[in-house]
PDB file of N, CA and C in Angstrom:
ATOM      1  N   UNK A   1      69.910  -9.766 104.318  1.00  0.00           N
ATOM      2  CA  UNK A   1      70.567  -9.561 103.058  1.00  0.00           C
ATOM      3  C   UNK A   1      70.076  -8.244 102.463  1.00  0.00           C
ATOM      4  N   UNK A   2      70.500  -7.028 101.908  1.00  0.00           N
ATOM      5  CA  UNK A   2      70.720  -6.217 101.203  1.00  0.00           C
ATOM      6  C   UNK A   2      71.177  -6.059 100.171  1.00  0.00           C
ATOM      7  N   UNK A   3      69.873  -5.239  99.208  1.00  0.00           N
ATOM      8  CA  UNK A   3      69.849  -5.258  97.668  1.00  0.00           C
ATOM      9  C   UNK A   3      70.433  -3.367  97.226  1.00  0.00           C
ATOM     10  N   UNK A   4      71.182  -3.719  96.271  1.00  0.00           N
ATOM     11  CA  UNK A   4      71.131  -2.815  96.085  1.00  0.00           C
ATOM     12  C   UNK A   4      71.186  -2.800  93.993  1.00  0.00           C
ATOM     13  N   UNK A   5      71.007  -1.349  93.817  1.00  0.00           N
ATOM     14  CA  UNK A   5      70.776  -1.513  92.421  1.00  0.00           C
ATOM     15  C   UNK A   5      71.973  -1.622  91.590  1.00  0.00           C
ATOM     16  N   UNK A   6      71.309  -1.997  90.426  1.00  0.00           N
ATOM     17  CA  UNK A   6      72.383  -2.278  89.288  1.00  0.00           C
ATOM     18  C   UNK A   6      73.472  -0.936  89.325  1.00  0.00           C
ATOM     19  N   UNK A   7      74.763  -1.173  88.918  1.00  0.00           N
ATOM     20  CA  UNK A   7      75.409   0.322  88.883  1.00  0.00           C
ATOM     21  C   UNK A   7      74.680   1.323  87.786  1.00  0.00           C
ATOM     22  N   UNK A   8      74.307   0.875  86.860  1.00  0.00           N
ATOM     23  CA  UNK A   8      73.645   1.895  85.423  1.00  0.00           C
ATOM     24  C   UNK A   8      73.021   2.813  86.195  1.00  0.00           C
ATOM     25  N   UNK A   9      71.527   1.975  87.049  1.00  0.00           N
ATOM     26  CA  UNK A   9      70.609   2.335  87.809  1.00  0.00           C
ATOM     27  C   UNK A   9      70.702   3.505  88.960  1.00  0.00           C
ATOM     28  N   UNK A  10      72.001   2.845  89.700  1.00  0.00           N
ATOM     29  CA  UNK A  10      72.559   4.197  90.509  1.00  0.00           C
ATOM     30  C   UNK A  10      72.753   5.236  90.485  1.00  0.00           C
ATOM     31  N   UNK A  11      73.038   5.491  89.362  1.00  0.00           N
ATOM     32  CA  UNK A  11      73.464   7.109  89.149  1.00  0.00           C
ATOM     33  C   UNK A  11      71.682   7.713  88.775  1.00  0.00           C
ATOM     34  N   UNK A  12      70.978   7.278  88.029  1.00  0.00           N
ATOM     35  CA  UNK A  12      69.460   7.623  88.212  1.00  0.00           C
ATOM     36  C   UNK A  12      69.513   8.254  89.617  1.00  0.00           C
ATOM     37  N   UNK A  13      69.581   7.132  90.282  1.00  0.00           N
ATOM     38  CA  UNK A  13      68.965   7.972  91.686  1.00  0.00           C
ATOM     39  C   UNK A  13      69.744   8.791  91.839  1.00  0.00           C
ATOM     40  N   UNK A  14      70.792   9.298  91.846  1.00  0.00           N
ATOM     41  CA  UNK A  14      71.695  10.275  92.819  1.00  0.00           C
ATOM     42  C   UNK A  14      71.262  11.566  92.184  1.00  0.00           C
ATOM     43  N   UNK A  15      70.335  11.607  91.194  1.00  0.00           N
ATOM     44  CA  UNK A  15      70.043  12.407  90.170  1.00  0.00           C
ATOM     45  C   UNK A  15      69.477  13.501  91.260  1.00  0.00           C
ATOM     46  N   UNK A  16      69.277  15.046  90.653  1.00  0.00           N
ATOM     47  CA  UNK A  16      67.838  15.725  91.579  1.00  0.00           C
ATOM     48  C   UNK A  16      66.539  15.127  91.038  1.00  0.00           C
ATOM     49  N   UNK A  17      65.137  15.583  91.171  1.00  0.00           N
ATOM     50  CA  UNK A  17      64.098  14.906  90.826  1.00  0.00           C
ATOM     51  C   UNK A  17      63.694  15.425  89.405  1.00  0.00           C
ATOM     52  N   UNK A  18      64.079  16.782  89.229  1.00  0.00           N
ATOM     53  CA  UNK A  18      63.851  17.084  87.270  1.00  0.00           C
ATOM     54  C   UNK A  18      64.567  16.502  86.813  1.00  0.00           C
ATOM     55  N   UNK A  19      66.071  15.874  86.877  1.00  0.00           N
ATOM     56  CA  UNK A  19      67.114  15.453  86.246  1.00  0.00           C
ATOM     57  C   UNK A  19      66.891  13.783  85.990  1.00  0.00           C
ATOM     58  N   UNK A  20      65.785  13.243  87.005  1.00  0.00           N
ATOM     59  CA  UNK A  20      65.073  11.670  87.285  1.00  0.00           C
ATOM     60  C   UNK A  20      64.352  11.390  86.334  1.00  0.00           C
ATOM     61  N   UNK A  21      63.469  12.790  86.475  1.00  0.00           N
ATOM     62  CA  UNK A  21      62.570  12.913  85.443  1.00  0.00           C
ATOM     63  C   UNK A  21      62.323  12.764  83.412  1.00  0.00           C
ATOM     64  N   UNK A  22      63.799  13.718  83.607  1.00  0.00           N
ATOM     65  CA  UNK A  22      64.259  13.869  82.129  1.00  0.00           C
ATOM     66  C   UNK A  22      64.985  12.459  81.816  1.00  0.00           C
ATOM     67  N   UNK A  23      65.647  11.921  82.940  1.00  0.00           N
ATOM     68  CA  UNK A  23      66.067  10.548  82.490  1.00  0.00           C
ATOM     69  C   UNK A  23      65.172   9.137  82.103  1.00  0.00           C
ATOM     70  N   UNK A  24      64.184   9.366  82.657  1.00  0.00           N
ATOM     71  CA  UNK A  24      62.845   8.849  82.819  1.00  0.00           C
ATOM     72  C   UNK A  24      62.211   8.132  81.542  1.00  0.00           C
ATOM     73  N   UNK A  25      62.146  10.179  81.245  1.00  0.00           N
ATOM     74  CA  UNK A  25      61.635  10.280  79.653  1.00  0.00           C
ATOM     75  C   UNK A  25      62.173   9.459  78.616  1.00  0.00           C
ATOM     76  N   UNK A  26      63.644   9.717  78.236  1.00  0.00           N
ATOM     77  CA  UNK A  26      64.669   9.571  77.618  1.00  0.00           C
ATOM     78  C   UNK A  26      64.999   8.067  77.353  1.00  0.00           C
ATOM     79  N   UNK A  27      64.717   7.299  78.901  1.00  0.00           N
ATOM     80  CA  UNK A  27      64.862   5.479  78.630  1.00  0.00           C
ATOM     81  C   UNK A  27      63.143   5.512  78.072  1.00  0.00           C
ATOM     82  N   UNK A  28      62.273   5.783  78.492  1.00  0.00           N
ATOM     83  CA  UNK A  28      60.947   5.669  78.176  1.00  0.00           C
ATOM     84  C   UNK A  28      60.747   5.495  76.389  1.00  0.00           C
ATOM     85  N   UNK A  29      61.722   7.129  76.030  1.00  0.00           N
ATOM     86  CA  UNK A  29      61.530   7.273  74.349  1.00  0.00           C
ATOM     87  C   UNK A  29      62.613   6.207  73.558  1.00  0.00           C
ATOM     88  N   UNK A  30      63.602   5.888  74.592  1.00  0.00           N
ATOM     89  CA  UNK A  30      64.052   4.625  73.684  1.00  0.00           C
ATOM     90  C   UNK A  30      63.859   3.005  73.702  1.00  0.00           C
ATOM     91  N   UNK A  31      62.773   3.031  74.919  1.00  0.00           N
ATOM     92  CA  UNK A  31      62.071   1.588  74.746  1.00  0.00           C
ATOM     93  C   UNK A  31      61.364   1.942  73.737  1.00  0.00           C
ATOM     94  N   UNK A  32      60.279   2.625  74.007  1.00  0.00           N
ATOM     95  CA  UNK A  32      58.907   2.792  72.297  1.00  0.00           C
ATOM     96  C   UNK A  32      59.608   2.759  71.471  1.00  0.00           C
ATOM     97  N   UNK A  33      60.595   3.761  71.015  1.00  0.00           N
ATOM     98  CA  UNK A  33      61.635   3.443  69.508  1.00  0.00           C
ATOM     99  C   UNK A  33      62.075   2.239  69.371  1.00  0.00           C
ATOM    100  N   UNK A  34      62.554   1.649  70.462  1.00  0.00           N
ATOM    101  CA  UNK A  34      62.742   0.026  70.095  1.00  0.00           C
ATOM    102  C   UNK A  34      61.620  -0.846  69.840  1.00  0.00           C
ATOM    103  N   UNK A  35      60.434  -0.817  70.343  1.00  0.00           N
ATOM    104  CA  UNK A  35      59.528  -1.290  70.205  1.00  0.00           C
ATOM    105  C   UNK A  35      58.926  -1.382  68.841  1.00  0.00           C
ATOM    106  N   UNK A  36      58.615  -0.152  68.117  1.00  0.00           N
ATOM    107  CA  UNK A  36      58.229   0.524  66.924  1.00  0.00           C
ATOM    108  C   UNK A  36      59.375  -0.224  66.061  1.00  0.00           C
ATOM    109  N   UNK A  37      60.949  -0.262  66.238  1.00  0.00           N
ATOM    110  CA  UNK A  37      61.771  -0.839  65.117  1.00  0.00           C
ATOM    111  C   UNK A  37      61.376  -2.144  64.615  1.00  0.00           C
ATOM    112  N   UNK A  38      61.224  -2.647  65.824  1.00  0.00           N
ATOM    113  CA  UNK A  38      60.771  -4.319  66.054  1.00  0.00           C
ATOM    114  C   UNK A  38      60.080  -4.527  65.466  1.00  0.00           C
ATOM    115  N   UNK A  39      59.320  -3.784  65.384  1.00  0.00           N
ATOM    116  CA  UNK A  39      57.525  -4.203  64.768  1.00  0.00           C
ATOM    117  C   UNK A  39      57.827  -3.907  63.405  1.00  0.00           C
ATOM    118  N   UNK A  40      58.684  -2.926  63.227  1.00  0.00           N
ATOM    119  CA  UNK A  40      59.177  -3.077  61.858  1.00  0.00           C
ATOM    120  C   UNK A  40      59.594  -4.262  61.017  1.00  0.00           C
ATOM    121  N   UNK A  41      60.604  -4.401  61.807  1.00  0.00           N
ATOM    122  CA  UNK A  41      61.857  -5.775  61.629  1.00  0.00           C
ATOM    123  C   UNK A  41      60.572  -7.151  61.458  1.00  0.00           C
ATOM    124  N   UNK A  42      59.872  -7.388  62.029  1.00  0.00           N
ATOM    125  CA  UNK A  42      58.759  -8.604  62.215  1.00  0.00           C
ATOM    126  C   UNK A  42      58.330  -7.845  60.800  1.00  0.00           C
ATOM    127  N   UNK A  43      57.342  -7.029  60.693  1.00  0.00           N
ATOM    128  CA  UNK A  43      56.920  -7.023  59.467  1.00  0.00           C
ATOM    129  C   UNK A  43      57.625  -7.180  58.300  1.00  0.00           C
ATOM    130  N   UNK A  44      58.751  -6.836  58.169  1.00  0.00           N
ATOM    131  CA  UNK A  44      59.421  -7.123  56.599  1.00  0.00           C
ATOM    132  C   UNK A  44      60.037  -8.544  56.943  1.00  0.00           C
ATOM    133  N   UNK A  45      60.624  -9.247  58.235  1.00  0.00           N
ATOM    134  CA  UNK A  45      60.568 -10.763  57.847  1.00  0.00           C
ATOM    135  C   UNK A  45      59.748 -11.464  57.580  1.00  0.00           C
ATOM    136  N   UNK A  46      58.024 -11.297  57.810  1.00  0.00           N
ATOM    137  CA  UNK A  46      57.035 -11.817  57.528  1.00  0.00           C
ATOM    138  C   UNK A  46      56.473 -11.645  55.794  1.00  0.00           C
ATOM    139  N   UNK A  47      57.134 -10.347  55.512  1.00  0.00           N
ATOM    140  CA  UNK A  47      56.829 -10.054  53.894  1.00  0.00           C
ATOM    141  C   UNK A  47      57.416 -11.024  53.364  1.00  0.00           C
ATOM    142  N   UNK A  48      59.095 -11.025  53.952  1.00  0.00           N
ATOM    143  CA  UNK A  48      60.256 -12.129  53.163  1.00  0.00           C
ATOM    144  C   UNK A  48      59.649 -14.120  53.410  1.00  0.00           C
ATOM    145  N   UNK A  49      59.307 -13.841  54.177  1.00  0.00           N
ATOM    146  CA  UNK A  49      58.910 -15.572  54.218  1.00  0.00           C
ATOM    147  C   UNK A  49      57.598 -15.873  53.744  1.00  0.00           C
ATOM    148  N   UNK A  50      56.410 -15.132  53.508  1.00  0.00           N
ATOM    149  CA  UNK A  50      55.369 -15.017  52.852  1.00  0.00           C
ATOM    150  C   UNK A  50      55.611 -15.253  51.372  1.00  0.00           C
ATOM    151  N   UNK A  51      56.880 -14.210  50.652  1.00  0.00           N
ATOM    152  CA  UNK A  51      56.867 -14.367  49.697  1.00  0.00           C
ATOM    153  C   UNK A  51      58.123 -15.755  49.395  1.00  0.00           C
ATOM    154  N   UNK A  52      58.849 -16.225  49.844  1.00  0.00           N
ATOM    155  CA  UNK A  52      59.534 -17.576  49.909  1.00  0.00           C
ATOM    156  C   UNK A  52      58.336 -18.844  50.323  1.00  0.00           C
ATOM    157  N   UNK A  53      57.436 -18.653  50.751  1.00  0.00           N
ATOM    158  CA  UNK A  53      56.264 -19.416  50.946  1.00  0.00           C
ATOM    159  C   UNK A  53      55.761 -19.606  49.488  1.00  0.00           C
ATOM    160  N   UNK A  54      55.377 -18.620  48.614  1.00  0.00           N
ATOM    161  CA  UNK A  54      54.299 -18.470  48.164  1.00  0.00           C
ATOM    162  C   UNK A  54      55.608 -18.566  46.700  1.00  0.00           C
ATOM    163  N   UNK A  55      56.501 -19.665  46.801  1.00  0.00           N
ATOM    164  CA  UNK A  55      57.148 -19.856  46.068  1.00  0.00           C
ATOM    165  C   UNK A  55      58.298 -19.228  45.056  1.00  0.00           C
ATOM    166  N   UNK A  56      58.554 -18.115  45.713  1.00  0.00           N
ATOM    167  CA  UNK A  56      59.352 -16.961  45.192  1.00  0.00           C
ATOM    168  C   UNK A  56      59.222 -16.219  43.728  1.00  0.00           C
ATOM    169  N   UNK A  57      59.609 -16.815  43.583  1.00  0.00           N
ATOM    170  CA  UNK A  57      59.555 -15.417  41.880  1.00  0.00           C
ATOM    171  C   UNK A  57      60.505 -14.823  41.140  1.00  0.00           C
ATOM    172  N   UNK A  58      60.731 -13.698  41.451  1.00  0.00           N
ATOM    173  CA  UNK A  58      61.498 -12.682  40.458  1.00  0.00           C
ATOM    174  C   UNK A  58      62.396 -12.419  41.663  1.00  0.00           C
ATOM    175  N   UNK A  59      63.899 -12.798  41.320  1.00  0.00           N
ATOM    176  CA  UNK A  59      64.773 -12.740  42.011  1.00  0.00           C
ATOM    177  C   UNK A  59      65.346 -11.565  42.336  1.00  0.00           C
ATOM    178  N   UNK A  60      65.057  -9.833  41.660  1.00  0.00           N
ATOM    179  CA  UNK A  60      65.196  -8.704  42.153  1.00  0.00           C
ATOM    180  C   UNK A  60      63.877  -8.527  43.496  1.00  0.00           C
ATOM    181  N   UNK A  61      62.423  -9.125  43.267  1.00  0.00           N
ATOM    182  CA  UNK A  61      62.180  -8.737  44.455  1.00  0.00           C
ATOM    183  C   UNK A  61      62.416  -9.488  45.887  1.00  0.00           C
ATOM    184  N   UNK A  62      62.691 -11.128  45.948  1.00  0.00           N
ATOM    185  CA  UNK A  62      63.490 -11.163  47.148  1.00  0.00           C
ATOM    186  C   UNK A  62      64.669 -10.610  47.562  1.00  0.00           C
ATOM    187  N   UNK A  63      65.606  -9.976  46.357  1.00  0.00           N
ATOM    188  CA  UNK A  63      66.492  -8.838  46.939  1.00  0.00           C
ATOM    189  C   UNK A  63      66.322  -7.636  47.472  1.00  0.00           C
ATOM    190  N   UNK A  64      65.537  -7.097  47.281  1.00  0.00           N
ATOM    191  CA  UNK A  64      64.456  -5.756  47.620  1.00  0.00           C
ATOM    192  C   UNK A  64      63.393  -6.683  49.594  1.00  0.00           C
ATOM    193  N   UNK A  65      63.254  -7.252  49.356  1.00  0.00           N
ATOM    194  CA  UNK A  65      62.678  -7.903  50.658  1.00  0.00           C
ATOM    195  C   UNK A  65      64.039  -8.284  51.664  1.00  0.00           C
ATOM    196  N   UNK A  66      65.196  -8.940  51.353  1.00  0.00           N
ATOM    197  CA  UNK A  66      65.879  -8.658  52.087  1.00  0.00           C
ATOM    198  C   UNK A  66      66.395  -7.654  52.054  1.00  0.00           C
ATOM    199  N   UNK A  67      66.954  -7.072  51.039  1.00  0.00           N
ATOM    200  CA  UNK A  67      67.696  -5.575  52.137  1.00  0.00           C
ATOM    201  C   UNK A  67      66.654  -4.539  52.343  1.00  0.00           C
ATOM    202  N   UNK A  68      65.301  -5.063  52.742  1.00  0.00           N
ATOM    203  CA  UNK A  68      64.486  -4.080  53.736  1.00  0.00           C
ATOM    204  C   UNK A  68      64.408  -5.045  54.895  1.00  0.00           C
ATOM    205  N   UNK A  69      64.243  -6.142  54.766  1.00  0.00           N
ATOM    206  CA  UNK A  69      64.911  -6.738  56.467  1.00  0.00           C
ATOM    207  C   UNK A  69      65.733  -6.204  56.841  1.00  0.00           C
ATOM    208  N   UNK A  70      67.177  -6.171  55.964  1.00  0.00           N
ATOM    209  CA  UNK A  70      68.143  -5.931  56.754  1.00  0.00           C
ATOM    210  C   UNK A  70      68.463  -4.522  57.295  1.00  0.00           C
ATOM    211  N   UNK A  71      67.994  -4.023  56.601  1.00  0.00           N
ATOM    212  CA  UNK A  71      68.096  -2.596  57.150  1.00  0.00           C
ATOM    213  C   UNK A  71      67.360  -2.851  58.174  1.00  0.00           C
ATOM    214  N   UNK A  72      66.089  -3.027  58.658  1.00  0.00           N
ATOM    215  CA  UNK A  72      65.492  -3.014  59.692  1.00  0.00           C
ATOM    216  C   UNK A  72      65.624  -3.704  60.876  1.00  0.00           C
ATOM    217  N   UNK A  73      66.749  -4.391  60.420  1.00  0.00           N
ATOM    218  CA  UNK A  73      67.654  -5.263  61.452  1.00  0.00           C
ATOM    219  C   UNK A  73      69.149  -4.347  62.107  1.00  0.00           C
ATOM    220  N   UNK A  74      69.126  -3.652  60.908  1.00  0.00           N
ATOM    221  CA  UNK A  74      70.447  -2.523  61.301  1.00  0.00           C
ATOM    222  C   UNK A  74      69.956  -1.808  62.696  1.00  0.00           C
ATOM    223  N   UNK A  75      68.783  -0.900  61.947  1.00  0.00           N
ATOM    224  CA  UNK A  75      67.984  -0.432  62.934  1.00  0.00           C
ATOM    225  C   UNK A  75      67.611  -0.469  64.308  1.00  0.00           C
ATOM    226  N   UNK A  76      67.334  -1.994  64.465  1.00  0.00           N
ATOM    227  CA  UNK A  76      67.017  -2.561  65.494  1.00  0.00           C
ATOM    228  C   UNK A  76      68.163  -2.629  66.180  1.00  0.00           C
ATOM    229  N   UNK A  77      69.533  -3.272  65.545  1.00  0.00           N
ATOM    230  CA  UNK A  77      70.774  -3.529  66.251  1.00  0.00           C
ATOM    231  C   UNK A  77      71.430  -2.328  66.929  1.00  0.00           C
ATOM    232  N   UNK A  78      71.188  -1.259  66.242  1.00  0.00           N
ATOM    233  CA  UNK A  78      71.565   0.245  66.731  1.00  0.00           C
ATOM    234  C   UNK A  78      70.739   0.762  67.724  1.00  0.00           C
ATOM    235  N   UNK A  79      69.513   0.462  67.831  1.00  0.00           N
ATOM    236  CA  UNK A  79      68.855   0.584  69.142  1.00  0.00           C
ATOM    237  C   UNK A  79      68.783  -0.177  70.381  1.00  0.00           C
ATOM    238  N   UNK A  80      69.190  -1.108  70.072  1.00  0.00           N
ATOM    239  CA  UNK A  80      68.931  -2.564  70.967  1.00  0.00           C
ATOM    240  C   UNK A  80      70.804  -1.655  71.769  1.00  0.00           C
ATOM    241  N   UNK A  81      71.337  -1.185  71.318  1.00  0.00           N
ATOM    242  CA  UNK A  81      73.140  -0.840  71.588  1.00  0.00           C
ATOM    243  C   UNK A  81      72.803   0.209  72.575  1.00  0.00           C
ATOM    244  N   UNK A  82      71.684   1.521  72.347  1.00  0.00           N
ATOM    245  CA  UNK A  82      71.520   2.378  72.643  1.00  0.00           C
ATOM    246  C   UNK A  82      70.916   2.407  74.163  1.00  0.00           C
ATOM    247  N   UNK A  83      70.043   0.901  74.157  1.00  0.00           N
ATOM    248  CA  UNK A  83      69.636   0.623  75.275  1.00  0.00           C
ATOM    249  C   UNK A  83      70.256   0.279  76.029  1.00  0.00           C
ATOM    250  N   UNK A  84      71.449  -0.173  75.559  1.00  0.00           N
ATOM    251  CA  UNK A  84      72.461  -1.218  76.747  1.00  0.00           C
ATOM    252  C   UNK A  84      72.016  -2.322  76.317  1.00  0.00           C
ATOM    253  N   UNK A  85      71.489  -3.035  75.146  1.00  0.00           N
ATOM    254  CA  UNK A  85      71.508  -4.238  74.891  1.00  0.00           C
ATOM    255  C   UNK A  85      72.186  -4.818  73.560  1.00  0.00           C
ATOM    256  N   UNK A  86      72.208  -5.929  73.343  1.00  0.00           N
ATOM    257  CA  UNK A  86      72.942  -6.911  72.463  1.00  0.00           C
ATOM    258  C   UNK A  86      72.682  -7.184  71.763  1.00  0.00           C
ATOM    259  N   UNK A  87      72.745  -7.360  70.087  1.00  0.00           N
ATOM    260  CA  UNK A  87      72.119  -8.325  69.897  1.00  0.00           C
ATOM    261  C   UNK A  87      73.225  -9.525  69.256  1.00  0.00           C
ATOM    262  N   UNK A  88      72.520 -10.514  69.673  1.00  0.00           N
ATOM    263  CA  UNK A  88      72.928 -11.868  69.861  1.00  0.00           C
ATOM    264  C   UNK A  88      72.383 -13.022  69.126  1.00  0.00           C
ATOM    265  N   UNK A  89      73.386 -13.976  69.255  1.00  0.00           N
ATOM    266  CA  UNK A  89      72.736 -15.617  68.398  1.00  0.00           C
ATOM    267  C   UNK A  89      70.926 -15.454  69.486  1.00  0.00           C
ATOM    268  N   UNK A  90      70.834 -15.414  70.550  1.00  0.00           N
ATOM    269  CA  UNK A  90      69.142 -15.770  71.058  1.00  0.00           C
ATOM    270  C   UNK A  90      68.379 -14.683  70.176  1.00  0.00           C
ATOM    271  N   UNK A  91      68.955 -13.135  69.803  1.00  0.00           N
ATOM    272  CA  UNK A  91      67.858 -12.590  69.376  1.00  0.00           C
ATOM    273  C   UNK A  91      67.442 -12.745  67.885  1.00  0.00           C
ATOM    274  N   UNK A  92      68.597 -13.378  67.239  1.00  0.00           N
ATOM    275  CA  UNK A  92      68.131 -14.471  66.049  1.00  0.00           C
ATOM    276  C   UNK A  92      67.253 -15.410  66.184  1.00  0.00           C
ATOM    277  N   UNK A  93      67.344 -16.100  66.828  1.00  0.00           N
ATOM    278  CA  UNK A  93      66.656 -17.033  66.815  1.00  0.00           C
ATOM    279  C   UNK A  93      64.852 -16.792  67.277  1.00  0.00           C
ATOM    280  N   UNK A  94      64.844 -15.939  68.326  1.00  0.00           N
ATOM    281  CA  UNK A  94      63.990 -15.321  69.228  1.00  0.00           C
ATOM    282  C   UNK A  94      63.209 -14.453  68.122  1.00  0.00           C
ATOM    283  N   UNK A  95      63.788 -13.938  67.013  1.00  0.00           N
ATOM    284  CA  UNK A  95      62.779 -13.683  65.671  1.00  0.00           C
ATOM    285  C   UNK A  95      63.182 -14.080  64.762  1.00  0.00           C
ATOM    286  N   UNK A  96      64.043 -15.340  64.591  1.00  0.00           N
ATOM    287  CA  UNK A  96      63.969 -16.174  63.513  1.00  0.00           C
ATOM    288  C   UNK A  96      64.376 -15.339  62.091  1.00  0.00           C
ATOM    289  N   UNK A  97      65.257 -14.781  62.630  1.00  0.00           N
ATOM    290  CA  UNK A  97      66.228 -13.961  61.032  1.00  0.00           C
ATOM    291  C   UNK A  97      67.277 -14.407  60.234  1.00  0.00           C
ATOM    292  N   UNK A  98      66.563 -14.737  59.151  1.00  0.00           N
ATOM    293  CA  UNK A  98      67.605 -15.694  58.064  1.00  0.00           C
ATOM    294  C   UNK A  98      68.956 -15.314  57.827  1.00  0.00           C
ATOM    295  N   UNK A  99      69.660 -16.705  57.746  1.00  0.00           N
ATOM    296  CA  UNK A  99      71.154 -15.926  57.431  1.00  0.00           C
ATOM    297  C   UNK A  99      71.287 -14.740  56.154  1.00  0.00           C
ATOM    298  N   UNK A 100      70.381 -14.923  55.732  1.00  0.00           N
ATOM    299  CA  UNK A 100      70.748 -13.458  54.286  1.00  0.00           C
ATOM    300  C   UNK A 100      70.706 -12.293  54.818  1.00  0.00           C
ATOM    301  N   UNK A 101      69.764 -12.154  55.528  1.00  0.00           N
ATOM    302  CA  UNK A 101      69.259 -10.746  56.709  1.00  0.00           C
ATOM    303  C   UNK A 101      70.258 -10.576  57.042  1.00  0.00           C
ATOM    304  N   UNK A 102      70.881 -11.704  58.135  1.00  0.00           N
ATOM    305  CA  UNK A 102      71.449 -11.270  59.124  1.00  0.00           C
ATOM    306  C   UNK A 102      73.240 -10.483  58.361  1.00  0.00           C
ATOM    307  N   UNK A 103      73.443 -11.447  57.320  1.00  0.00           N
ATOM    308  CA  UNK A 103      74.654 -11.079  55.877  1.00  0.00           C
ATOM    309  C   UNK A 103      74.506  -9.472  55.199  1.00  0.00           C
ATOM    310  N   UNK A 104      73.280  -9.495  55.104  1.00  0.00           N
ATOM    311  CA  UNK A 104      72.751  -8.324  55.025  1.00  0.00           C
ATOM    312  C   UNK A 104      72.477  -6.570  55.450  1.00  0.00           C
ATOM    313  N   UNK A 105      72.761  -7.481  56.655  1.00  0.00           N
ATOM    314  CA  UNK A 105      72.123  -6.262  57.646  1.00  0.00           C
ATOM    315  C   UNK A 105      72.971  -4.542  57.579  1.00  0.00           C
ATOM    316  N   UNK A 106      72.063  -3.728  57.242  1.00  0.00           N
ATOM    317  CA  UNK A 106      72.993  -2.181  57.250  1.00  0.00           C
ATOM    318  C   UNK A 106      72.017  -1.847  56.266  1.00  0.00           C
ATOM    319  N   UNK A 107      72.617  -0.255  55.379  1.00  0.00           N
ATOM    320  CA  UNK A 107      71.480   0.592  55.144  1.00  0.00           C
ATOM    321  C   UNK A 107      71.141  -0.321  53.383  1.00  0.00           C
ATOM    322  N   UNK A 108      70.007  -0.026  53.300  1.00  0.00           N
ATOM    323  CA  UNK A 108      69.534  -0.696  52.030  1.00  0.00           C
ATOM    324  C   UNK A 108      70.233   0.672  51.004  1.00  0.00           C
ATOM    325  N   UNK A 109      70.770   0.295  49.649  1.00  0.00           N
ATOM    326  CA  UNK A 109      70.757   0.651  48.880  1.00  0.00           C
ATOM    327  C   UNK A 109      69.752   1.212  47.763  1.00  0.00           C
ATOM    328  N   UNK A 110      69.817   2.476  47.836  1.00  0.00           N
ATOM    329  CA  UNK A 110      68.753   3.343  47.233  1.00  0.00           C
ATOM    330  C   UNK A 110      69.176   3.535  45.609  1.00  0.00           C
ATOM    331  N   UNK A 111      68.247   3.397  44.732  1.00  0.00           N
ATOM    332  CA  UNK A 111      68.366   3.611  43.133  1.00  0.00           C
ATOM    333  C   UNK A 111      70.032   2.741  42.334  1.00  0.00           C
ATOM    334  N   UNK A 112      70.088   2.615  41.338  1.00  0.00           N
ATOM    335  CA  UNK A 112      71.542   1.852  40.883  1.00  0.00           C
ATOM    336  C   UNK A 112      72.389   3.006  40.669  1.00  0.00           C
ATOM    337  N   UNK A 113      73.819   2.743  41.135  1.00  0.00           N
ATOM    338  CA  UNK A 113      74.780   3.384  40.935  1.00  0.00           C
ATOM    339  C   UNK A 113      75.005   4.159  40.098  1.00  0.00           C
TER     340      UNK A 113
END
C-alpha cells in the first residue's frame, strides 16, 4: 500500500528548497499566531467566568468582558481560516465559549458613538 500526501501538502514539495523554506516559515508564523490568539481567547474567558463566579456586578463591566472575548474569538476564528481550519460546534465546546461570546464575536467597540 502507498501513501501519499495530503493535496495542500503536495505542492510544498514540488517547491525548490528556498521556496520550502519560506513556506516553512510562513505555516510556522501562523501556528505561533494562532497559538498566542488562543491564549488570548482562554484568558479573557477566564476573566468572564471569574467575574460571573464571583457573582457579577455592574452590568457595563460584564459587557466590556464579553466583547473582549468576543473579539478574541473573532481573532481566533480569522486565524483558525488562515490555517485551513474551522471553527466549529467542537471548538466551542473544546474551550467552552458562552453563547454571548459566541453572539458576540467581531471587533469590540471602542469609546460611545
Amino acid at each position: 500500500m502507498s501513501l501519499r500526501l495530503p493535496q495542500r501538502f503536495a505542492k510544498i514539495c514540488d517547491l525548490d528548497p528556498v521556496e520550502q523554506a519560506l513556506e516553512y516559515e510562513v505555516l510556522a508564523e501562523k501556528a505561533s499566531t494562532l497559538g498566542r490568539l488562543q491564549g488570548k481567547l482562554e484568558r479573557a474567558l477566564v476573566r468572564l467566568a471569574e467575574f460571573e463566579q464571583a457573582g457579577g456586578g455592574a452590568a457595563e463591566r460584564r459587557e466590556r468582558l464579553v466583547e473582549e472575548a468576543g473579539e478574541a474569538l473573532w481573532y481566533v476564528a480569522i486565524q483558525r481560516d488562515l490555517c485551513g481550519l474551522r471553527v466549529d460546534a467542537v471548538f466551542y465546546r473544546t474551550f467552552q465559549v458562552p453563547r454571548a461570546v459566541i453572539n458576540r464575536m467581531g471587533p469590540a467597540r471602542r469609546g460611545a458613538p
